[in-house]
N, C-alpha and C. Protein backbone atom coordinates (compact mmCIF):
# COMPACT_ATOMS: atom_id res chain seq x y z
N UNK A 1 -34.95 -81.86 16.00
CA UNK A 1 -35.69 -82.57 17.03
C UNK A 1 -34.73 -82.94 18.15
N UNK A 2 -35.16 -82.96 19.46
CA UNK A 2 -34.13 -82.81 20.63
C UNK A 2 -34.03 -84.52 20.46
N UNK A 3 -32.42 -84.68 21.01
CA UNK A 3 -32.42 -86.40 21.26
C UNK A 3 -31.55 -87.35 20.22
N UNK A 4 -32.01 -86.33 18.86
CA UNK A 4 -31.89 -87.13 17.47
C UNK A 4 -30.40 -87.14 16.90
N UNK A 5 -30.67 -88.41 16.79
CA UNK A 5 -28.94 -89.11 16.69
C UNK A 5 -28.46 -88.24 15.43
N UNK A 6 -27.26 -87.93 15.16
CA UNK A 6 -26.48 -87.54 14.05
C UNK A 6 -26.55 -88.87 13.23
N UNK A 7 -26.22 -88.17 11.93
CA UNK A 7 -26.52 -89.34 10.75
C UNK A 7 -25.13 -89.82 10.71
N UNK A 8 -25.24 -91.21 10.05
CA UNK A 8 -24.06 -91.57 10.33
C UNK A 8 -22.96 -91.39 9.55
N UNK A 9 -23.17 -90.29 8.62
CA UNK A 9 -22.35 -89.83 7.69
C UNK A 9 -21.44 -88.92 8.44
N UNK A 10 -22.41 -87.95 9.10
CA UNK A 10 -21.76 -86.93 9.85
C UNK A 10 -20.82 -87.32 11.17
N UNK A 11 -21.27 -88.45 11.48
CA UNK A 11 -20.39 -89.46 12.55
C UNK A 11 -19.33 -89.37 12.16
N UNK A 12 -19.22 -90.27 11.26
CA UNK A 12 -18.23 -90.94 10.39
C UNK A 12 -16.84 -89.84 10.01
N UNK A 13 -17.50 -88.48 9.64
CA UNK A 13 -16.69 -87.46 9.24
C UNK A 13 -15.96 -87.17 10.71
N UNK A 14 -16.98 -86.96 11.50
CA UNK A 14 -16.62 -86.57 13.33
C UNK A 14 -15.52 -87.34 13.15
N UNK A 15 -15.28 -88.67 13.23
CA UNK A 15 -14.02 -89.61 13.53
C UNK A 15 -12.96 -89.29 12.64
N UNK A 16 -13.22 -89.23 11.44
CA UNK A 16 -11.78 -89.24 10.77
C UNK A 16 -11.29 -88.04 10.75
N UNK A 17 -11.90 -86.45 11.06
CA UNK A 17 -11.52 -85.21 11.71
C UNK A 17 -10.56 -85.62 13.29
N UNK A 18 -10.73 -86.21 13.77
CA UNK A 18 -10.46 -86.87 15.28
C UNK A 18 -9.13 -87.66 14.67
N UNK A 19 -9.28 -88.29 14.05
CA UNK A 19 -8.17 -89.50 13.54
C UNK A 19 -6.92 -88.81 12.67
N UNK A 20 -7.51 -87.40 12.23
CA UNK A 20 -6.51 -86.14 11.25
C UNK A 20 -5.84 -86.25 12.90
N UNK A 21 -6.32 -85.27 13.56
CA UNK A 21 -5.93 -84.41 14.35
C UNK A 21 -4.59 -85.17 15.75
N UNK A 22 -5.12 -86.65 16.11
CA UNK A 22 -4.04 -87.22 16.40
C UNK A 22 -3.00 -88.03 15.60
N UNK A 23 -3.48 -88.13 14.20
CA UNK A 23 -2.02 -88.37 13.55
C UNK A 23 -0.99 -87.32 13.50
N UNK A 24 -1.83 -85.91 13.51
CA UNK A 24 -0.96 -85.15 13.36
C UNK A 24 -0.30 -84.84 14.69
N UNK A 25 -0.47 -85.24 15.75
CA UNK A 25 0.17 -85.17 16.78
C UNK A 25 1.01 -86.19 17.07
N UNK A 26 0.92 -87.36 16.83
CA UNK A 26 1.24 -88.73 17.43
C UNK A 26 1.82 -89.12 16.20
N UNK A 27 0.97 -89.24 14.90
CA UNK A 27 1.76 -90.02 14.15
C UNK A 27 1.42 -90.90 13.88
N UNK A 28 0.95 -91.75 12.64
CA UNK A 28 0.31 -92.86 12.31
C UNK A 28 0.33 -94.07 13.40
N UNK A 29 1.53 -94.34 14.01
CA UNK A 29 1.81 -95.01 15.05
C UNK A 29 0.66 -95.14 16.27
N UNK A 30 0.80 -93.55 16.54
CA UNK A 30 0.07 -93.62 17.75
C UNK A 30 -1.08 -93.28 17.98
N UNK A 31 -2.05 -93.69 16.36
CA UNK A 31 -3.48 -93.79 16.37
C UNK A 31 -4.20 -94.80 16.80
N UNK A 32 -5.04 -94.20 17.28
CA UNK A 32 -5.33 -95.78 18.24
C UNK A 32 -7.52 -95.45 18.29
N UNK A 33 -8.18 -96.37 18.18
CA UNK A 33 -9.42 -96.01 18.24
C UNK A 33 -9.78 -95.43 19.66
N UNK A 34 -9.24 -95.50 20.53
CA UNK A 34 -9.23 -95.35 22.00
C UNK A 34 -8.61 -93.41 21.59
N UNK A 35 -7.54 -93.44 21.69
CA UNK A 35 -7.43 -92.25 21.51
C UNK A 35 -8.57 -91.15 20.29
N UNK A 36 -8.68 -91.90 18.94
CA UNK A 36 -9.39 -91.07 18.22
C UNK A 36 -10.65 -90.88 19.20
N UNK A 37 -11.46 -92.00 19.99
CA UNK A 37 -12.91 -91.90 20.40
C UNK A 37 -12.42 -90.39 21.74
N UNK A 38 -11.66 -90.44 21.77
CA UNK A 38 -10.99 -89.35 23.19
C UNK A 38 -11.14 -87.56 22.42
N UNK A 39 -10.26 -87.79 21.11
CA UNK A 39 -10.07 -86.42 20.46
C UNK A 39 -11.65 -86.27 19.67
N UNK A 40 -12.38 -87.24 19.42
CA UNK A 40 -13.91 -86.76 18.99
C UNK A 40 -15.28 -86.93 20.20
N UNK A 41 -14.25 -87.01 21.35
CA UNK A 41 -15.62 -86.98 22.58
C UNK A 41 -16.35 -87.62 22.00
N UNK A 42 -16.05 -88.91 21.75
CA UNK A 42 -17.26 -90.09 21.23
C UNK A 42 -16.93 -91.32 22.33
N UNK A 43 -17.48 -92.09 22.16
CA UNK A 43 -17.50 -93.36 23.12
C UNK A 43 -16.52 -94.29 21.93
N UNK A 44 -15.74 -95.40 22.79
CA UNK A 44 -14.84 -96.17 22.06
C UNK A 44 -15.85 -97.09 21.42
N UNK A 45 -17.14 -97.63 21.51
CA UNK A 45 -17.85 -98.14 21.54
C UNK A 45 -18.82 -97.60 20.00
N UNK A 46 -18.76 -96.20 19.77
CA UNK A 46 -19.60 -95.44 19.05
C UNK A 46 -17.78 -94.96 17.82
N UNK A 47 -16.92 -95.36 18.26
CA UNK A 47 -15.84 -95.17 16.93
C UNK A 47 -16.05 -96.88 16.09
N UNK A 48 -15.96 -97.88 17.16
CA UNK A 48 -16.36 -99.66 16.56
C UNK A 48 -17.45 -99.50 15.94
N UNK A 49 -18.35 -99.02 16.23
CA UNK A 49 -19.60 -99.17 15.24
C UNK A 49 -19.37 -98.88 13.77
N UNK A 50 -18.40 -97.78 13.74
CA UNK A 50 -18.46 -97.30 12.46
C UNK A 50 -16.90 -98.03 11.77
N UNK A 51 -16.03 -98.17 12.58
CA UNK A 51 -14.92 -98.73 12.24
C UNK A 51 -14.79 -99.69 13.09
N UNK A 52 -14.70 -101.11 12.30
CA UNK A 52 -14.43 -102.12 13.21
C UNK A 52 -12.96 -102.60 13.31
N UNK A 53 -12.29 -102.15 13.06
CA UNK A 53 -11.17 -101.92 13.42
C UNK A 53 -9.91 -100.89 12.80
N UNK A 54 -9.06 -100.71 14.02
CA UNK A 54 -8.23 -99.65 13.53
C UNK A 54 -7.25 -99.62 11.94
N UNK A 55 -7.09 -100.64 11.71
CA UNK A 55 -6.75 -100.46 10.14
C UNK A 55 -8.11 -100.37 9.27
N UNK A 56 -8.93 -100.24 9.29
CA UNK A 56 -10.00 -100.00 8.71
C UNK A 56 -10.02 -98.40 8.37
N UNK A 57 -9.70 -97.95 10.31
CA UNK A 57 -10.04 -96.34 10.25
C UNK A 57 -8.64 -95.81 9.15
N UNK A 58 -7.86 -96.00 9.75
CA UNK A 58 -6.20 -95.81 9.24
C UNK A 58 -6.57 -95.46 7.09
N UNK A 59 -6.86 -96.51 7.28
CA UNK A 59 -7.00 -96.70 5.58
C UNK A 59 -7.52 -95.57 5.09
N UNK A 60 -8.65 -95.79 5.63
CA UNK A 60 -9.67 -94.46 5.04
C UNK A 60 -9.35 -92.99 5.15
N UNK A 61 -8.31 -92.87 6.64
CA UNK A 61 -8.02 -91.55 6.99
C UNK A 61 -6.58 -91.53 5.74
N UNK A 62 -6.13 -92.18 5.56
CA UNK A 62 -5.08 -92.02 4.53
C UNK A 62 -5.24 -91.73 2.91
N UNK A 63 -6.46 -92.09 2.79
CA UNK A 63 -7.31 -92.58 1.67
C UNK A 63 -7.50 -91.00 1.08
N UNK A 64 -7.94 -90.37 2.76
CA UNK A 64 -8.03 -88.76 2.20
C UNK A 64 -7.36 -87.54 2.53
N UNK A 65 -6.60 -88.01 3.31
CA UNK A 65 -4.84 -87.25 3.50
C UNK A 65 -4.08 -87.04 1.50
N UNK A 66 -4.31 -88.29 1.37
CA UNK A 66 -3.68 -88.43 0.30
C UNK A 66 -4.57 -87.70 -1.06
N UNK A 67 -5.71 -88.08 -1.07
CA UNK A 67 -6.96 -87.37 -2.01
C UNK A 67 -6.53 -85.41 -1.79
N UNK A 68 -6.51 -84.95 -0.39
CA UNK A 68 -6.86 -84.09 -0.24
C UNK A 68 -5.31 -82.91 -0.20
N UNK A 69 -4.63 -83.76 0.29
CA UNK A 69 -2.94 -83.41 -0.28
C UNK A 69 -2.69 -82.99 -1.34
N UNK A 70 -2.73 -84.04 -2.56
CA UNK A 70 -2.61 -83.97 -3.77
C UNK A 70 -3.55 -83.90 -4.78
N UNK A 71 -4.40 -82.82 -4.34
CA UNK A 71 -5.66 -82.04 -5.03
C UNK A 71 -5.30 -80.89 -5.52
N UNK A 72 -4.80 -80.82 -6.88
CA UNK A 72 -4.40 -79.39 -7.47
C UNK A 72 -5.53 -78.70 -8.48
N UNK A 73 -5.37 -77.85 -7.99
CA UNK A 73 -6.93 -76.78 -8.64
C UNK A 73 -6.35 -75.44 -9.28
N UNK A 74 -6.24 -75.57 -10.77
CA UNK A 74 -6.29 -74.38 -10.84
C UNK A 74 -7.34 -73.33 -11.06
N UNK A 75 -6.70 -71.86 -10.26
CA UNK A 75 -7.68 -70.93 -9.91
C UNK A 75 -7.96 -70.37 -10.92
N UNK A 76 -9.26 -69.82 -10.81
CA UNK A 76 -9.75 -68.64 -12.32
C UNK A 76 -9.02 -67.62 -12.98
N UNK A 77 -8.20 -66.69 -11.42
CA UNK A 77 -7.80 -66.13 -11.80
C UNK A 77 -5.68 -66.56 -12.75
N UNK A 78 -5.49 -67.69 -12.25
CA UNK A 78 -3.86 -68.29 -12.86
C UNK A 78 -4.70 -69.12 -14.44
N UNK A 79 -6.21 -69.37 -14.48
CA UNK A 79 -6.63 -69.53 -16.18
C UNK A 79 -6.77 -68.22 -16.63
N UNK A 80 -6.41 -67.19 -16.25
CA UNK A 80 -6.28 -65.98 -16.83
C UNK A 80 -5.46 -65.42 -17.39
N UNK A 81 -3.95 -65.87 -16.87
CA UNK A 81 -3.30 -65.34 -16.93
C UNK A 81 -3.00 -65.88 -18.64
N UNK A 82 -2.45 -64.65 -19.43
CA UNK A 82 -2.28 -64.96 -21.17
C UNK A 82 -1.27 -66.17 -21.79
N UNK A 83 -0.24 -65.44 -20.80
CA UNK A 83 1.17 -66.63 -21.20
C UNK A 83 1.53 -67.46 -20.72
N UNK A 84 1.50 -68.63 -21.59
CA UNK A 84 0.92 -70.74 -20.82
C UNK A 84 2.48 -70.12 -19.71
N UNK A 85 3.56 -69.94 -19.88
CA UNK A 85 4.77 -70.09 -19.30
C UNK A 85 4.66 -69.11 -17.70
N UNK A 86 4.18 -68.44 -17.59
CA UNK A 86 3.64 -67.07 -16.75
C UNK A 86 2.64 -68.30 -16.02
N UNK A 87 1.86 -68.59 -16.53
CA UNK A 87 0.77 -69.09 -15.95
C UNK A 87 1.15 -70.47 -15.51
N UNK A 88 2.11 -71.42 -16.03
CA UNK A 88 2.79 -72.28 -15.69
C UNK A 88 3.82 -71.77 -14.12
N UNK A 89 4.49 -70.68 -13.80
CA UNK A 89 4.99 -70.13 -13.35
C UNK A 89 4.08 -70.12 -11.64
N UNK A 90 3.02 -69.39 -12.06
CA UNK A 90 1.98 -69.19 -10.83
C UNK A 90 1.14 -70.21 -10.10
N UNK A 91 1.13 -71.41 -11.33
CA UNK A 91 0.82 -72.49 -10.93
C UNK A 91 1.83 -72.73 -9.76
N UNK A 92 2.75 -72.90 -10.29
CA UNK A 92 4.25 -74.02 -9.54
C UNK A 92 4.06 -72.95 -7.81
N UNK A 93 4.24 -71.61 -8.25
CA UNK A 93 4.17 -70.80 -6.95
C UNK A 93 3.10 -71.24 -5.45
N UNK A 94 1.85 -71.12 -6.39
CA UNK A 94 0.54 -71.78 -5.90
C UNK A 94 0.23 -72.48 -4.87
N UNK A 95 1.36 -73.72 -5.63
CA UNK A 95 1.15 -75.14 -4.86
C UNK A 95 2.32 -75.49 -4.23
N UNK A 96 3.52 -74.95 -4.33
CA UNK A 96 4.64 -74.46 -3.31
C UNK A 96 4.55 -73.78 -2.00
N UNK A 97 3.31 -72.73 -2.39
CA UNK A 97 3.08 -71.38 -1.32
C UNK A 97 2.30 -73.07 -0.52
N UNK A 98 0.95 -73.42 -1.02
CA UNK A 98 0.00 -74.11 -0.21
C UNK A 98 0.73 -75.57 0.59
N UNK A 99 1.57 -75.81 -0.08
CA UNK A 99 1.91 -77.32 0.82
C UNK A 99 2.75 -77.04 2.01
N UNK A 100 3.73 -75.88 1.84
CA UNK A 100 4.77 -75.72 2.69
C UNK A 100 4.39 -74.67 4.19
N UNK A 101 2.50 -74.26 3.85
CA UNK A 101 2.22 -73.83 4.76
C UNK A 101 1.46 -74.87 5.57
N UNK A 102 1.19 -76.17 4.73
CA UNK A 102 0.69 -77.26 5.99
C UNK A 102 1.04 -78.09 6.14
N UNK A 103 2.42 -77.90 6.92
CA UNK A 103 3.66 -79.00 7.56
C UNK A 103 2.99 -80.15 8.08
N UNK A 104 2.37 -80.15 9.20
CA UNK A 104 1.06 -80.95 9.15
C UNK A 104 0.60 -82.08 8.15
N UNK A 105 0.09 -81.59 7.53
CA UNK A 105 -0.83 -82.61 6.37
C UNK A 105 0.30 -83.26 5.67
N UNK A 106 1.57 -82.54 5.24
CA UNK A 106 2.69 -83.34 4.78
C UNK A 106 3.36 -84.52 5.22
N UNK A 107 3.92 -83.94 6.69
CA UNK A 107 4.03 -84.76 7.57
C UNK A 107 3.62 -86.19 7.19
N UNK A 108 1.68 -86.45 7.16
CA UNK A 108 0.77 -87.38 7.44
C UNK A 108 1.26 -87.92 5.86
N UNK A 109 1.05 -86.94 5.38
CA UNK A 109 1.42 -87.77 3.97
C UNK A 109 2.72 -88.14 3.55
N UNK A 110 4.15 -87.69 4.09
CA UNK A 110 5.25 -88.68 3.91
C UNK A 110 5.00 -90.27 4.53
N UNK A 111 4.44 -90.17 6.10
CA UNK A 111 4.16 -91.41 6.09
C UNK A 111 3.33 -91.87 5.36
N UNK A 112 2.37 -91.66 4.82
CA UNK A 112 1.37 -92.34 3.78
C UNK A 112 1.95 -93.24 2.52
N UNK A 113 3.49 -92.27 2.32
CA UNK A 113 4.20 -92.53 1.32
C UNK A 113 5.29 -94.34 1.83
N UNK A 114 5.36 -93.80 3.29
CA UNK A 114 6.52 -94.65 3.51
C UNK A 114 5.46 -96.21 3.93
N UNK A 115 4.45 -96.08 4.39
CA UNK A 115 3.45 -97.15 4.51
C UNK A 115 2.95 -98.04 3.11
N UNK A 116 2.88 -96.91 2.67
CA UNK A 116 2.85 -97.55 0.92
C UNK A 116 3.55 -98.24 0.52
N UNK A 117 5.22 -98.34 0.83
CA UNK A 117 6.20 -98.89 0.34
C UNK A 117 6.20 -100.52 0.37
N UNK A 118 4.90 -100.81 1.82
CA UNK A 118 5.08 -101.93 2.61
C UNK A 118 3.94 -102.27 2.01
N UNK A 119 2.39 -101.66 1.65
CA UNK A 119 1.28 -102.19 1.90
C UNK A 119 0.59 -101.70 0.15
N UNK A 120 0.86 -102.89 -0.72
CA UNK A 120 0.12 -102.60 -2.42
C UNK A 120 -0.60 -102.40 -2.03
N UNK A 121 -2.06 -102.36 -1.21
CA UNK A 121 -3.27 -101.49 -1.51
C UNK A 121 -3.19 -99.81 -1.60
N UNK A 122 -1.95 -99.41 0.18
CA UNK A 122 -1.72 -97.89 0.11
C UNK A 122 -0.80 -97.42 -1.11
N UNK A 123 -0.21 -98.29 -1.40
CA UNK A 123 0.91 -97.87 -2.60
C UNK A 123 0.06 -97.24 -3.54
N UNK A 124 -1.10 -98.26 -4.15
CA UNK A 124 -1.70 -98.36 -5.64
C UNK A 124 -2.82 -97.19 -5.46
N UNK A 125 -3.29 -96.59 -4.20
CA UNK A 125 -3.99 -95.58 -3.79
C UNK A 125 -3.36 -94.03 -3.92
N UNK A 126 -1.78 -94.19 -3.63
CA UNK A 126 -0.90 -92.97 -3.19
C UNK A 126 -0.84 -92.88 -4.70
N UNK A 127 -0.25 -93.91 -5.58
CA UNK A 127 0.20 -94.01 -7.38
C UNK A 127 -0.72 -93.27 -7.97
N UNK A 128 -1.98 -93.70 -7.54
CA UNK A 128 -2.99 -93.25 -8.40
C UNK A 128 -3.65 -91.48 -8.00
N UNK A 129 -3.24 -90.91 -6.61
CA UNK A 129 -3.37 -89.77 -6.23
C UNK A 129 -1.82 -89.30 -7.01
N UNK A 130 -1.28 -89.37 -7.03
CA UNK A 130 0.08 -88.77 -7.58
C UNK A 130 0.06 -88.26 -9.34
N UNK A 131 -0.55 -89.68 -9.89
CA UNK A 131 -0.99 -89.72 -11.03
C UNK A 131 -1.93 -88.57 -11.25
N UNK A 132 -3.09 -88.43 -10.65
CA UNK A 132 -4.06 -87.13 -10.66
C UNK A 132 -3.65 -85.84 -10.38
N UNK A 133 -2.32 -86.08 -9.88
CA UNK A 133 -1.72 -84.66 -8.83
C UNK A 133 -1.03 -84.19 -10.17
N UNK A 134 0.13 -85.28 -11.26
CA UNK A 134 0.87 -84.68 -12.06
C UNK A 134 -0.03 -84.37 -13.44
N UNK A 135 -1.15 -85.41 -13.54
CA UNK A 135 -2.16 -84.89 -14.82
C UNK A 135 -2.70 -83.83 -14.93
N UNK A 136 -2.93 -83.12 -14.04
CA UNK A 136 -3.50 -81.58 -13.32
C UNK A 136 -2.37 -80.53 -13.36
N UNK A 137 -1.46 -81.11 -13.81
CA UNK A 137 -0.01 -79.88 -14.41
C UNK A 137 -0.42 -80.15 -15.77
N UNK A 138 -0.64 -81.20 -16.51
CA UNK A 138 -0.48 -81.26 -17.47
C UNK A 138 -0.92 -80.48 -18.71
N UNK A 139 -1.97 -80.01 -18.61
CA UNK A 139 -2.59 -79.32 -19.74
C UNK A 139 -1.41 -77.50 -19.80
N UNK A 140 -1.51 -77.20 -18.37
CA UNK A 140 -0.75 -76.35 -18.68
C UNK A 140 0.83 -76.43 -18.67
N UNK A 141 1.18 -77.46 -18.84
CA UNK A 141 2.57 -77.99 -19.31
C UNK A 141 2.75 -77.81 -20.76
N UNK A 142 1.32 -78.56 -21.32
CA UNK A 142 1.34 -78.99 -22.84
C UNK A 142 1.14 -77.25 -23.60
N UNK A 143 0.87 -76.31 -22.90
CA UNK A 143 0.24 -74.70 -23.26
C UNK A 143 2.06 -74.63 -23.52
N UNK A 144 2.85 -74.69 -22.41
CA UNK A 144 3.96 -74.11 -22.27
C UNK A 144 4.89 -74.62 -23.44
N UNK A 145 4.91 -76.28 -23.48
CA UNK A 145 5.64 -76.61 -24.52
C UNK A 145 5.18 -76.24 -26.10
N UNK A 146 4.04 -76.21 -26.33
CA UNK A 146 3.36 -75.33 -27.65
C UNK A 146 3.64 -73.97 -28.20
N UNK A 147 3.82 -72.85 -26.68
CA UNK A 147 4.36 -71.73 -27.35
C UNK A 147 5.41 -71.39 -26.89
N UNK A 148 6.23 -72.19 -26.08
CA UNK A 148 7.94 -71.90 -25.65
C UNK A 148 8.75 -72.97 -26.39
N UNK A 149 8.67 -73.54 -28.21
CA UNK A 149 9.18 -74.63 -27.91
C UNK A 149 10.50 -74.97 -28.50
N UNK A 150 11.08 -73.89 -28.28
CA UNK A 150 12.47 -73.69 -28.26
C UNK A 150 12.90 -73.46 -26.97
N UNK A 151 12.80 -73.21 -26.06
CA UNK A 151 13.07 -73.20 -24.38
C UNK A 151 12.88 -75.31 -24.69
N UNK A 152 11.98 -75.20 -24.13
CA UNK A 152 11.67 -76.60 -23.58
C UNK A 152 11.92 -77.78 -24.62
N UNK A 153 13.07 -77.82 -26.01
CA UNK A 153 13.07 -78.90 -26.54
C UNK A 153 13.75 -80.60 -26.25
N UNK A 154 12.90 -81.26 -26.62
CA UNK A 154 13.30 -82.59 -25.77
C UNK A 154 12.11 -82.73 -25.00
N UNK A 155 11.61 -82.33 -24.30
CA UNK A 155 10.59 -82.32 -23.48
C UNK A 155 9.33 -82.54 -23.46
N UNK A 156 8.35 -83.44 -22.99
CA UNK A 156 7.14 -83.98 -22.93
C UNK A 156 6.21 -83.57 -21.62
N UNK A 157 5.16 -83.38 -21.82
CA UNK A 157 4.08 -82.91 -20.73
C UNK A 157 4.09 -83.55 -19.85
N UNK A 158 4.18 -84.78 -19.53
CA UNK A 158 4.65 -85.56 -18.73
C UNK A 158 5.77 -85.56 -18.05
N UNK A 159 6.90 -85.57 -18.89
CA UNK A 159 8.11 -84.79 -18.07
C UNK A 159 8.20 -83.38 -17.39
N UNK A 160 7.59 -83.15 -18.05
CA UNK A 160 7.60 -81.39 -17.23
C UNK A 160 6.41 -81.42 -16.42
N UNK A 161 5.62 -82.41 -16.14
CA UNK A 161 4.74 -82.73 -14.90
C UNK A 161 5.32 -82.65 -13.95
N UNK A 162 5.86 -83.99 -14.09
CA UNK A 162 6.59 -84.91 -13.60
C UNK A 162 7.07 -84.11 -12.34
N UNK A 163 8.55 -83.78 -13.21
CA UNK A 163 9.45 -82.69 -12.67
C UNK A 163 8.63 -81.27 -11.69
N UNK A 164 8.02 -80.61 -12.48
CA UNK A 164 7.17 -79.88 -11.22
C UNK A 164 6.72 -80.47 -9.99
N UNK A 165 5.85 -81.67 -9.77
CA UNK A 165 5.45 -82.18 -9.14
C UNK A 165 6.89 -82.46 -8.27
N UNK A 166 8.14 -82.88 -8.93
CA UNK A 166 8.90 -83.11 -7.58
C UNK A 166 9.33 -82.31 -7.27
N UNK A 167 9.42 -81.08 -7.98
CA UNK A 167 10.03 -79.68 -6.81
C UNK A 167 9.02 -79.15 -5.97
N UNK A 168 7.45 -78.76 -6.43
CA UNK A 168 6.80 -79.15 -5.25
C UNK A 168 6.90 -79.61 -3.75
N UNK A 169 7.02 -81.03 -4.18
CA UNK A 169 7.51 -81.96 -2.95
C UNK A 169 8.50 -81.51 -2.11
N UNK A 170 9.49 -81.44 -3.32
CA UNK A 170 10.45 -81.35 -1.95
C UNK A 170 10.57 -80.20 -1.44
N UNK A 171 10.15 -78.73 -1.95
CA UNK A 171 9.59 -77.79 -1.15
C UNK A 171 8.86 -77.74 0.10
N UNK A 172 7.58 -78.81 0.09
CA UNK A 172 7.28 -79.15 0.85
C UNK A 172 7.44 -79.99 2.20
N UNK A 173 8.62 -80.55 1.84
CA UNK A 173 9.18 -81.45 2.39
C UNK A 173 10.38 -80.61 3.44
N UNK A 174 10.85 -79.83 2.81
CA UNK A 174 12.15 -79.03 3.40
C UNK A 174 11.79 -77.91 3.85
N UNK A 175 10.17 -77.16 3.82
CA UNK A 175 9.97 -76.16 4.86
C UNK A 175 9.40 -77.17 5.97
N UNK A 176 8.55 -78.53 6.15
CA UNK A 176 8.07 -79.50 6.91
C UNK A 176 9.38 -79.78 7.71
N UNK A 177 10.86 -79.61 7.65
CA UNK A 177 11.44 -80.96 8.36
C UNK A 177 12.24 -79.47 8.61
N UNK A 178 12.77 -77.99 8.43
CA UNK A 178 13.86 -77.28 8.20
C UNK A 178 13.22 -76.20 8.40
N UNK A 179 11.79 -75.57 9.06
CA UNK A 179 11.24 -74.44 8.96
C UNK A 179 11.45 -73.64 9.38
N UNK A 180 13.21 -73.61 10.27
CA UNK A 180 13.25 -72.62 10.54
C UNK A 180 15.49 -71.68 9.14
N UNK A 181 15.70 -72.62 8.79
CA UNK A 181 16.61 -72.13 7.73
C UNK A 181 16.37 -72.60 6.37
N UNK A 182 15.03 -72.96 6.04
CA UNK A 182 14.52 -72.99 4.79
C UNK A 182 13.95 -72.02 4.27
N UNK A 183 14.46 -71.17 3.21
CA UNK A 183 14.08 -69.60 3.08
C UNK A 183 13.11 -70.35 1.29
N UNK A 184 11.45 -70.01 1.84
CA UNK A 184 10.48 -70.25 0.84
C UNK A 184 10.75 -69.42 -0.56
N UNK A 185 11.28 -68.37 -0.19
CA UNK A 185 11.27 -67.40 -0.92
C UNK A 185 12.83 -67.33 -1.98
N UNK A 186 13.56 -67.57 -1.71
CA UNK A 186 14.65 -67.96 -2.27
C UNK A 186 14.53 -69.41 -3.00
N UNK A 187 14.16 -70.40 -2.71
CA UNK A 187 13.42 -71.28 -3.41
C UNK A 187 12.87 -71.58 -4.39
N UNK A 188 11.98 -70.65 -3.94
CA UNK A 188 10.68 -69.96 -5.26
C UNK A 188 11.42 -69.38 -6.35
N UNK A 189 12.48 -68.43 -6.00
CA UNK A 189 13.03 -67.48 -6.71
C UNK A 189 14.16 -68.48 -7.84
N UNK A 190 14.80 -69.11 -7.10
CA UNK A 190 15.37 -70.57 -7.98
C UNK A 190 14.81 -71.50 -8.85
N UNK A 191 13.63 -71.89 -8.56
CA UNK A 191 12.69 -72.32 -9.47
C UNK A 191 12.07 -71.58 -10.59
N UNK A 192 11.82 -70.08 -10.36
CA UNK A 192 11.32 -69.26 -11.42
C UNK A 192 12.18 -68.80 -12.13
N UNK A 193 13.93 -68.95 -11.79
CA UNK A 193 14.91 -68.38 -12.42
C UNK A 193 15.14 -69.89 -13.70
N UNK A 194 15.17 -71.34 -12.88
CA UNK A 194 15.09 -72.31 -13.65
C UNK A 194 14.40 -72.23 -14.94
N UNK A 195 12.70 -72.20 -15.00
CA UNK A 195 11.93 -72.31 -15.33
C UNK A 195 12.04 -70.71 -16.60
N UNK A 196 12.68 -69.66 -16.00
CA UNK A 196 12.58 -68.58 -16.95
C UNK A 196 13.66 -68.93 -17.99
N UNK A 197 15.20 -69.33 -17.41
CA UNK A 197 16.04 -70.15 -18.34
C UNK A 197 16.33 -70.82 -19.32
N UNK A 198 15.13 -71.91 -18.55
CA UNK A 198 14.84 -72.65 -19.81
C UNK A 198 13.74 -72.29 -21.10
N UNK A 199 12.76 -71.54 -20.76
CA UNK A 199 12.11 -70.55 -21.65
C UNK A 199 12.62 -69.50 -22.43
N UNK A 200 13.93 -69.17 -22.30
CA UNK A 200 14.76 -67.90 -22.92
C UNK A 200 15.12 -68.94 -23.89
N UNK A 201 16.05 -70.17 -23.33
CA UNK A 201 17.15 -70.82 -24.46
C UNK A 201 15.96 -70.89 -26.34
């Protein structure tokens, strides 16, 4: 029907698409409802309605930087693969290949990390996305330590979360800040040489 207002769900999404797009330019700093109402061609007037103020928006846009960051899925075809260690392997590749191609979203989410440090609500939000990020290694951690478990003795699913989860990171972290003498691929190749190592012993 001509005229008819967008729902305010779809609003709502409009802004914090708007609120991605100049953090990722500016920087948590230089989000401002004035600027987001600018990058979603909305009225400053029509961003207050829905956010009454800019830590309100902030929160929420972090809320799913962080949700959507540290969302690990494994694919049908890496539950295919036969051997937990192989398939542990393609995992780690996966989510190495995907973070370090969106410098961007990292970016948003180191600060997410460093805001956290200051603010227990973002902290106990980031803890608890991190927590979901390393439980989502876990099952195929626990595959790996079951039939490698002479490679991996000493070792708990949790630790070998853990540990994935921070080479991840800092993969991500060091094609984000170094993208142009950070070789992905040599990296990768260090990690799968690690990871095969410790599966031989």
């Amino acid at each position: 029907m001509p005229g008819q207002k967008a729902p305010e769900e779809a609003r709502r999404e409009q802004i914090l698409a708007a609120a991605y797009e100049v953090a990722k330019r500016e920087g948590i700093a230089g989000l401002t409802l004035r600027a987001v109402a600018a990058e979603a061609k909305l009225s400053h007037g029509l961003v207050l309605f829905h956010f009454k103020r800019k830590e309100q928006l902030v929160s929420e846009l972090l809320d799913r930087v962080v949700a959507e960051t540290l969302d690990l899925r494994v694919s049908e075809e890496i539950g295919r693969i036969p051997r937990a260690l192989d398939r542990f392997r393609a995992l780690v590749r996966q989510e190495m290949d995907r973070l370090a191609h969106e410098p961007d979203r990292v970016r948003v989410l180191l600060e997410c990390w460093a805001l956290g440090a200051r603010e227990p609500a973002l902290r106990e939000s980031v803890g608890a996305a991190l927590e979901r990020y390393r439980a989502a290694f876990r099952p195929t951690a626990q595959d790996v330590l079951r039939d490698e478990p002479a490679g991996f003795s000493e070792m708990t699913p949790d630790g070998l979360a853990s540990v994935t989860a921070g080479l991840v990171h800092a993969c991500a972290i060091q094609a984000m800040v170094d993208p142009e003498r950070f070789r992905m691929e040599e990296y990768l190749a260090a990690v799968q040489s690690l990871v095969a190592r410790l599966g031989a012993t």
